[in-house]
Protein backbone atom coordinates (compact mmCIF):
# COMPACT_ATOMS: atom_id res chain seq x y z
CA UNK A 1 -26.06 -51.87 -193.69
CA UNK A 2 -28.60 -49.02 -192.30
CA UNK A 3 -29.71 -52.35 -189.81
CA UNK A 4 -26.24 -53.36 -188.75
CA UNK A 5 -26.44 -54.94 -185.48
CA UNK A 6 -30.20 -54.84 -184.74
CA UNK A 7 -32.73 -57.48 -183.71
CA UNK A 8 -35.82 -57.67 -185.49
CA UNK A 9 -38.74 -60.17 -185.27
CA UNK A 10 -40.55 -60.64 -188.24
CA UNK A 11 -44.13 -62.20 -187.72
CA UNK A 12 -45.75 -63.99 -191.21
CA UNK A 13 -41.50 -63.81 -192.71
CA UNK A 14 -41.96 -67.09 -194.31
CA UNK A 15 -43.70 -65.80 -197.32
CA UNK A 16 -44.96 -63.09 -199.18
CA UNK A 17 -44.25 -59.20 -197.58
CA UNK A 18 -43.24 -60.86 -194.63
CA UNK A 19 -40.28 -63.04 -196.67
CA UNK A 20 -39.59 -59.64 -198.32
CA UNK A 21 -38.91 -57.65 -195.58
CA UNK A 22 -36.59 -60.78 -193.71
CA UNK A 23 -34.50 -61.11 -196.94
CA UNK A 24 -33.87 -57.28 -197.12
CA UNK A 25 -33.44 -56.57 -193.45
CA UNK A 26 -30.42 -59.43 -193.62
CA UNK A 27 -29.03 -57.83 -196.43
CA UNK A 28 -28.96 -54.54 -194.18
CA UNK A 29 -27.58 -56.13 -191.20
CA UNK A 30 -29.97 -57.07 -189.48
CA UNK A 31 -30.59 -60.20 -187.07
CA UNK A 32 -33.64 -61.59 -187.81
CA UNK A 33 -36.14 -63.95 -185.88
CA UNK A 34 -39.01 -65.38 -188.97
CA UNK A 35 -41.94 -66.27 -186.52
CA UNK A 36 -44.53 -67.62 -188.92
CA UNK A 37 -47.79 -70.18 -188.43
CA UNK A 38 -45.71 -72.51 -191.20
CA UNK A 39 -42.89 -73.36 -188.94
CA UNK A 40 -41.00 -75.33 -191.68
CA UNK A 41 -41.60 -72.78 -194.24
CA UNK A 42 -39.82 -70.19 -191.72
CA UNK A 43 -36.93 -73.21 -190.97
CA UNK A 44 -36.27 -73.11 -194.75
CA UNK A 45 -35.68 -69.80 -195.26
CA UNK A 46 -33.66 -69.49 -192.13
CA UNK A 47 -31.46 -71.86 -193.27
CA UNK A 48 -30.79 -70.42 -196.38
CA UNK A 49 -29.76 -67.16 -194.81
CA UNK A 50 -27.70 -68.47 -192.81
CA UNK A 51 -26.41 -67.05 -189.20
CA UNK A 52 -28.41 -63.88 -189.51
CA UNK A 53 -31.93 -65.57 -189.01
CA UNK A 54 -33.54 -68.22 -186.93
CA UNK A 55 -36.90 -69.46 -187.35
CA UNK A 56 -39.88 -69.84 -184.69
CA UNK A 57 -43.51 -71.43 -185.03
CA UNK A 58 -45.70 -69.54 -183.53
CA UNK A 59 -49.66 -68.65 -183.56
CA UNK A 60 -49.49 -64.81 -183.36
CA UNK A 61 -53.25 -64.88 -181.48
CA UNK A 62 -52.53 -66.82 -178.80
CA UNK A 63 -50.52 -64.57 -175.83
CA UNK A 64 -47.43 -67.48 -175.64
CA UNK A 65 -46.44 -66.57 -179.04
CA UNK A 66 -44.92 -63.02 -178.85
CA UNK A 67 -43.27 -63.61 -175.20
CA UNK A 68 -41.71 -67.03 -177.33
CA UNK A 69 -40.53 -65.03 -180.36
CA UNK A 70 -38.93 -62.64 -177.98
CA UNK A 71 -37.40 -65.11 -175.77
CA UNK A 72 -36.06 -66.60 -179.06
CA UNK A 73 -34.26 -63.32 -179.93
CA UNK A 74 -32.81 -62.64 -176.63
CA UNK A 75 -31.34 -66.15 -176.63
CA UNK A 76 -30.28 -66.33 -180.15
CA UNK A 77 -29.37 -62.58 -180.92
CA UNK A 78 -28.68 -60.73 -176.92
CA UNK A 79 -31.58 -58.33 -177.53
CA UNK A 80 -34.67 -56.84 -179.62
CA UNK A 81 -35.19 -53.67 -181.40
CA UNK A 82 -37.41 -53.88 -184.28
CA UNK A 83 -40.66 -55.80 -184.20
CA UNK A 84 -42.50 -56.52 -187.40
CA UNK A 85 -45.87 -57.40 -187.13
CA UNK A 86 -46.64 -58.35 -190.43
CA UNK A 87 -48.68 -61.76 -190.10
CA UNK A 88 -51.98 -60.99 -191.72
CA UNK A 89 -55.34 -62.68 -192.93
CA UNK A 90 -58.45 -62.26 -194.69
CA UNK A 91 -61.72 -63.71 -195.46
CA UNK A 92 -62.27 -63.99 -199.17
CA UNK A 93 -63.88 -60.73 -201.08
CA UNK A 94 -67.51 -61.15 -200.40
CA UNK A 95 -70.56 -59.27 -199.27
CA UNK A 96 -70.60 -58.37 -195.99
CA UNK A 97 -73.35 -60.24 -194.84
CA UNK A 98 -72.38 -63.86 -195.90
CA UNK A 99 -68.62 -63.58 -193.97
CA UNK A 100 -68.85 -66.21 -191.02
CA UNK A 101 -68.85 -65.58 -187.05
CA UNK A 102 -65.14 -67.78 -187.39
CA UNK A 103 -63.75 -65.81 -190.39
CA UNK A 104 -64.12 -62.50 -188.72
CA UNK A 105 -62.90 -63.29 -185.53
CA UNK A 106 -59.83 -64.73 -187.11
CA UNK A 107 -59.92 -61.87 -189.26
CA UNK A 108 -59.84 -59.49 -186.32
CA UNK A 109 -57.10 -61.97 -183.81
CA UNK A 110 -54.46 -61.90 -186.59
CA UNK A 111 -54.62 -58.95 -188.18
CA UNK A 112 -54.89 -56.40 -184.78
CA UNK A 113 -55.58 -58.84 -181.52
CA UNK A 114 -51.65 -59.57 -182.43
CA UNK A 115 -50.34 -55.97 -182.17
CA UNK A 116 -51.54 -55.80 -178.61
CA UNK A 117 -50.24 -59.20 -177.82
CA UNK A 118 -46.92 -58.22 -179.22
CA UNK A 119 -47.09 -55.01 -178.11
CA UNK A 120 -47.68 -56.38 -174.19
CA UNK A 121 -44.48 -58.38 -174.35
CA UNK A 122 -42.60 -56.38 -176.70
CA UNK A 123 -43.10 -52.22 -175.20
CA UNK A 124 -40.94 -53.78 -171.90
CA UNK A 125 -38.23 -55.10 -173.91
CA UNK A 126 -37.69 -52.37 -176.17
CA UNK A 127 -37.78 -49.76 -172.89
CA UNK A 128 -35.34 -51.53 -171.47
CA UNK A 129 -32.90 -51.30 -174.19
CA UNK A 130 -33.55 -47.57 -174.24
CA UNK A 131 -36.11 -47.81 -177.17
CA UNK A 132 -37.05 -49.42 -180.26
CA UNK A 133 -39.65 -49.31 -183.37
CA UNK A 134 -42.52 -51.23 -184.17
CA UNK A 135 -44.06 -51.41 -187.60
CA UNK A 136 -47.64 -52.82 -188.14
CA UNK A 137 -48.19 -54.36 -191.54
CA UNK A 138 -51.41 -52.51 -192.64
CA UNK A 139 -53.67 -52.18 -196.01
CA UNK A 140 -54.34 -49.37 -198.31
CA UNK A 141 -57.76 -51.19 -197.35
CA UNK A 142 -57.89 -49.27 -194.53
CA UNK A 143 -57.28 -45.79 -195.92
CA UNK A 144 -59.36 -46.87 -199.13
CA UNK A 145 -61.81 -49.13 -198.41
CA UNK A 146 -63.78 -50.69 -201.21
CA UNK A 147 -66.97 -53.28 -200.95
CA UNK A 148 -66.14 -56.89 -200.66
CA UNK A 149 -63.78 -56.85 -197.91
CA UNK A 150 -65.72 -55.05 -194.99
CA UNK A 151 -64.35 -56.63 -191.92
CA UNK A 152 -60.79 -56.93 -193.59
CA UNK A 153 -61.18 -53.19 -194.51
CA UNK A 154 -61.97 -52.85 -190.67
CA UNK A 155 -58.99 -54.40 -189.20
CA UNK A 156 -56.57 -52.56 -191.26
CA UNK A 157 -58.42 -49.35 -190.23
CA UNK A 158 -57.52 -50.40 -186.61
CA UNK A 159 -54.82 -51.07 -187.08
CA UNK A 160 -53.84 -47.71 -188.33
CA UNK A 161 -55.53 -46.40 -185.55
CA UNK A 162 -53.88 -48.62 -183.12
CA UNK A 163 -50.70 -47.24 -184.70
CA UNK A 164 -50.92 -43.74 -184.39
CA UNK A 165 -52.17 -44.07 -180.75
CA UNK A 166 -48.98 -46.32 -180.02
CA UNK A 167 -46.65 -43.92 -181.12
CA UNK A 168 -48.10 -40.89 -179.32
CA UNK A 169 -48.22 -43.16 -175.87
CA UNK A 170 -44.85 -44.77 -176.64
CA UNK A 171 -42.83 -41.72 -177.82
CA UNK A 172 -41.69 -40.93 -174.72
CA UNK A 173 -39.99 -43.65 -174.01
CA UNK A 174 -37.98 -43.49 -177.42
CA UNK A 175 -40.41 -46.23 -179.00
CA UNK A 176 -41.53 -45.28 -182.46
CA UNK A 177 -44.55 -46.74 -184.24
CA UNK A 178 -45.56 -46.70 -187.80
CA UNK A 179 -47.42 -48.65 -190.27
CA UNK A 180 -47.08 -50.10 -193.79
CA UNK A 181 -50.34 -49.71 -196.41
CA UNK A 182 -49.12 -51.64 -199.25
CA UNK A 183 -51.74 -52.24 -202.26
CA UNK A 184 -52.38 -55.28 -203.73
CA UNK A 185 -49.48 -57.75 -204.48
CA UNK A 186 -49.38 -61.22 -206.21
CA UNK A 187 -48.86 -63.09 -203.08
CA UNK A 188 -50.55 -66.30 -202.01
CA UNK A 189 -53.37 -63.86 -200.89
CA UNK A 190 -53.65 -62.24 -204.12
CA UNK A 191 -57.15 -64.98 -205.01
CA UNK A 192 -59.05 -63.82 -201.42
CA UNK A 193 -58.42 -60.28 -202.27
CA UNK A 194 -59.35 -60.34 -206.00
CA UNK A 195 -62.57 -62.67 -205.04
CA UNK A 196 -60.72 -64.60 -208.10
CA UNK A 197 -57.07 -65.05 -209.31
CA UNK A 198 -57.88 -64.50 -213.25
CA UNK A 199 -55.63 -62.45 -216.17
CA UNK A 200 -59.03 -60.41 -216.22
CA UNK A 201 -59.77 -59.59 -212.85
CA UNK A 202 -55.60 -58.73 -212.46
CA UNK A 203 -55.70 -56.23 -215.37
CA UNK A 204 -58.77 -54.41 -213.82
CA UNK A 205 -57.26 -54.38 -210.17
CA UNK A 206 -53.61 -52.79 -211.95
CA UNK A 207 -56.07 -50.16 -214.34
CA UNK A 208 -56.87 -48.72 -210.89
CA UNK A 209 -53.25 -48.22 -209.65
CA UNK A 210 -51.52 -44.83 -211.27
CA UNK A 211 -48.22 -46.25 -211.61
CA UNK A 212 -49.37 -49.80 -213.96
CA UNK A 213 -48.55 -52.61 -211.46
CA UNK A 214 -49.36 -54.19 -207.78
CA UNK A 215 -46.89 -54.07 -205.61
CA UNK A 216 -44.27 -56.45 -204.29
CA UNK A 217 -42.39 -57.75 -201.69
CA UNK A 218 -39.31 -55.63 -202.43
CA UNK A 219 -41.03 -52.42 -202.80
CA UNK A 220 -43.02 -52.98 -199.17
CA UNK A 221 -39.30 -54.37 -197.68
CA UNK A 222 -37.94 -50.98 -198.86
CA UNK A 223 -40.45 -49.09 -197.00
CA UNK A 224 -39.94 -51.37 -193.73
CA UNK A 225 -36.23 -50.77 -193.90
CA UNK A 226 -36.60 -47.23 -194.23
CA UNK A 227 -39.13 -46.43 -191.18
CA UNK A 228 -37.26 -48.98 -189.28
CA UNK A 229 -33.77 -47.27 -189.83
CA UNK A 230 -32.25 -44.17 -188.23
CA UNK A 231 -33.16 -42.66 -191.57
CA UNK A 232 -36.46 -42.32 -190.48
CA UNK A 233 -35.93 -41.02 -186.73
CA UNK A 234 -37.88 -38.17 -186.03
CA UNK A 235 -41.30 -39.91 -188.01
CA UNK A 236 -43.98 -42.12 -185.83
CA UNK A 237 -47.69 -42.95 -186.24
CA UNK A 238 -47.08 -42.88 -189.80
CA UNK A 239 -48.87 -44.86 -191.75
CA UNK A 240 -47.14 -45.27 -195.33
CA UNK A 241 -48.79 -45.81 -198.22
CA UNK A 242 -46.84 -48.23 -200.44
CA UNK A 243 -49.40 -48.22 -203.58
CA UNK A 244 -47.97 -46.88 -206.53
CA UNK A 245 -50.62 -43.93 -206.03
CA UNK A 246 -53.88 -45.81 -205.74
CA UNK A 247 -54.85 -44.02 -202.86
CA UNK A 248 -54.77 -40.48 -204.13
């Protein structure tokens, strides 16, 4: 219960790290608001956890979303203190020079455009209730990069960036900000990663990571409950890498 009685909102927590981190933040006692593009994926799984979550549709590039999600928890759950910002996307490994105008600007609106949405609706809130964290769902792609996903590689980088300027602005009002760099995991997005979901190109992704496996769900939940607990209370602009090693 190292969550007991805190609001979190949880963008992409109707699958993959995002579905991770809701299950395991309800286990710890956490409320939890699943804002994800796949509104009845995120009604599903709020129903099966029952009175500790609520579900929200929401596109996490468009400005209305984040004041929504956070009207949501203030109406269903009388606050906010954790905000997740975990909804991510990518354009499918690829050379550089062949990714579309549309693909990288989505790239670039989910996967940091949404931190300073949140951020602008969410940095209020969270002063207000004398302080708060934030954790920005990140890449080892952007400590690591590696050819084939550039502009991916690139948001995650700002991301981190974005992070460890957050947390030096925001520490003084009791606001800390890390991020998440999980490796590879067989999620939905494992195919745009690898370029190719096959045994083959699996095994040579997993020769690359010291400890013999991608990640998962659980292990990057762990890591989000930890930062996001009092546990972790005197570390910001962190950015942990959740990779079994791969980026040593």
């Amino acid at each position: 219960m190292r969550l007991a009685d805190k609001v979190a909102v949880i963008t992409g927590g109707a699958s993959g790290f995002g579905e991770g981190m809701v299950r395991r933040f309800v286990a710890e006692g956490s409320k939890v608001v699943i804002a994800d593009l796949n509104g009845a994926a995120a009604e599903a799984l709020a129903a099966e956890l029952g009175a500790a979550a609520t579900a929200i549709a929401v596109d996490v590039t468009r400005d209305a979303a984040p004041k929504a999600m956070f009207d949501h928890a203030a109406a269903a759950f009388g606050g906010l203190d954790i905000v997740v910002n975990n909804a991510g996307f990518s354009h499918r490994n690829q050379s550089m020079l062949t990714v579309t105008e549309d693909e990288f600007d989505r790239v670039f609106a989910v996967n940091v455009k949404a931190i300073y949405l949140a951020a602008r609706h969410a940095v209020p809130r969270l002063v207000a209730g004398g302080g708060g964290v934030i954790l920005n769902t990140a890449s080892t792609a952007g400590l690591r990069p590696r050819p084939g996903l550039t502009w991916y590689n690139s948001s995650k980088g700002a991301a981190i960036t974005a992070t460890k300027s957050m947390a030096v602005e925001l520490a003084p009002q009791n606001i800390r900000v890390n991020a998440l760099c999980p490796v590879l995991a067989l999620t939905p997005m494992a195919a745009t990663f690898l370029g190719e979901d096959t045994p083959e190109r699996r095994a040579a992704f997993v020769s690359t990571v010291p400890l013999g496996r991608p990640s998962t769900p659980a292990d990057v939940a762990g890591a989000a409950v930890y930062l996001a607990s009092d546990e972790a209370a005197f570390l910001t602009g962190v950015a942990l890498e959740v990779d079994g090693g791969r980026c040593i």
